[in-house]
Protein backbone atom coordinates (compact mmCIF):
# COMPACT_ATOMS: atom_id res chain seq x y z
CA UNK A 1 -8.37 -3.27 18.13
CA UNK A 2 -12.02 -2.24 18.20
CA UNK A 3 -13.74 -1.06 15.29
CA UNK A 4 -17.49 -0.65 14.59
CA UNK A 5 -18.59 -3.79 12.30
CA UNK A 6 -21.12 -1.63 11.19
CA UNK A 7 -19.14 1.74 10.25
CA UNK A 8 -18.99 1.53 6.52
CA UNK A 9 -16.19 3.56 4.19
CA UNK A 10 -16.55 7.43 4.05
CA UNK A 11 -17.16 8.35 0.43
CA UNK A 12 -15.06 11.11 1.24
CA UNK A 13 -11.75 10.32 1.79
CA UNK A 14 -9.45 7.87 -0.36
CA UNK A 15 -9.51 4.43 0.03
CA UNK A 16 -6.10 2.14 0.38
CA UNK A 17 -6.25 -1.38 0.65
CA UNK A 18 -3.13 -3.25 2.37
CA UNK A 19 -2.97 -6.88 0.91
CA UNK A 20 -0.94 -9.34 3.34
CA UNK A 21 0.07 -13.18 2.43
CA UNK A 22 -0.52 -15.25 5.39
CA UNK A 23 1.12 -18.72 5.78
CA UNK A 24 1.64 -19.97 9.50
CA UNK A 25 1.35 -17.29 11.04
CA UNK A 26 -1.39 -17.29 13.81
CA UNK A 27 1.37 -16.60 16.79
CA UNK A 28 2.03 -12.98 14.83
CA UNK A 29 -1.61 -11.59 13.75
CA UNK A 30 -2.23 -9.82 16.79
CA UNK A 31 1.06 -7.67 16.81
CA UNK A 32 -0.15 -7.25 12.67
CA UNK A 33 -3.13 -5.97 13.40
CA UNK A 34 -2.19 -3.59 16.10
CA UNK A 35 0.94 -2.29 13.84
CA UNK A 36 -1.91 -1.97 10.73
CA UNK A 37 -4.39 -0.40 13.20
CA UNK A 38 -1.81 1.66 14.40
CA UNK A 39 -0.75 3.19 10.65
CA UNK A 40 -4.81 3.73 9.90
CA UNK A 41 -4.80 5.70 13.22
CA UNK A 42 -1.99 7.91 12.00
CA UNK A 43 -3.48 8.55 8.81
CA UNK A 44 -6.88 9.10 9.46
CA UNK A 45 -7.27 11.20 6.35
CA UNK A 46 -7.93 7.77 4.37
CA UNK A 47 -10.05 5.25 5.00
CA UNK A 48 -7.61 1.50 4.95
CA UNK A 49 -8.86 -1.82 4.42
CA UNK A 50 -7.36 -4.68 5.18
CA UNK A 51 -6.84 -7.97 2.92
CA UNK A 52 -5.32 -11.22 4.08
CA UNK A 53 -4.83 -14.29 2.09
CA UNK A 54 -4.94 -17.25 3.96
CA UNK A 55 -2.04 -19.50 1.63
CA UNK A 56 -3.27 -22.78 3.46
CA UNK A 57 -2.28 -22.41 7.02
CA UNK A 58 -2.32 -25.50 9.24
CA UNK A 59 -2.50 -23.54 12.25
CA UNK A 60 -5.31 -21.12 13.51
CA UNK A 61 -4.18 -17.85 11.14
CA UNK A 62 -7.29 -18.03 9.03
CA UNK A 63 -9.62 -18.53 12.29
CA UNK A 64 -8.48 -15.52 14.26
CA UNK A 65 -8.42 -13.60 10.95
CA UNK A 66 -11.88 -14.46 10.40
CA UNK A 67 -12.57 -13.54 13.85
CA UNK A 68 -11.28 -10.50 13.82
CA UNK A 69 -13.27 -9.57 10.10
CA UNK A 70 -16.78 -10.45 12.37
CA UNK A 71 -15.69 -7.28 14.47
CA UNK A 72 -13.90 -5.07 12.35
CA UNK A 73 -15.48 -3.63 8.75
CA UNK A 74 -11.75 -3.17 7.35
CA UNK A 75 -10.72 -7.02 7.56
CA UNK A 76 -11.63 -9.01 4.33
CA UNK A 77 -9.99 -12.76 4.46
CA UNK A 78 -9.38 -15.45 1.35
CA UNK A 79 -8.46 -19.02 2.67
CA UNK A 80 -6.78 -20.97 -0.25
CA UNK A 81 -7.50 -24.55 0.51
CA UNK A 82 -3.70 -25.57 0.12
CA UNK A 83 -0.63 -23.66 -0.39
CA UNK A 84 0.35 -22.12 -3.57
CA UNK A 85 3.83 -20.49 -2.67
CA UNK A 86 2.28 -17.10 -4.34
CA UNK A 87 2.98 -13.54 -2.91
CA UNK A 88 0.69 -10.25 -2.81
């Protein structure tokens, strides 16, 4: 997925936001992003950003999420600093 870091939001078009929990899951964030990626592409009418909340992974989910938001405007990422079972 590569998206300007500096292309900024069109005032024109709507904006919707996508909020996803994340919890363990740095082996599936690729295949998310493409999939998310792939739905902006298709609806290039609105603008999309993307939200993840980091629920206090172990593994590597909130590093390549915060990876990926250094390269791509549309990725915003919360790291909770330990689980708290809650949903989007």
């Amino acid at each position: 997925m590569t998206v300007p870091l500096a292309k900024q939001f069109s005032t024109q078009r709507r904006l919707i936001s996508i909020c996803v929990a994340v919890y363990h899951e740095a082996q599936n964030i690729p295949v998310l992003l493409e999939r998310l990626d792939a739905v902006a592409k298709n609806h290039a009418h609105y603008d999309f950003e993307f939200l993840f909340t980091d629920d206090g992974s172990t593994d590597s989910s909130y590093e390549l999420l915060a990876q990926c938001a250094q390269s791509d405007y549309r990725i915003r990422v919360l790291r909770l600093s330990r689980n708290s079972s809650a949903t989007c």
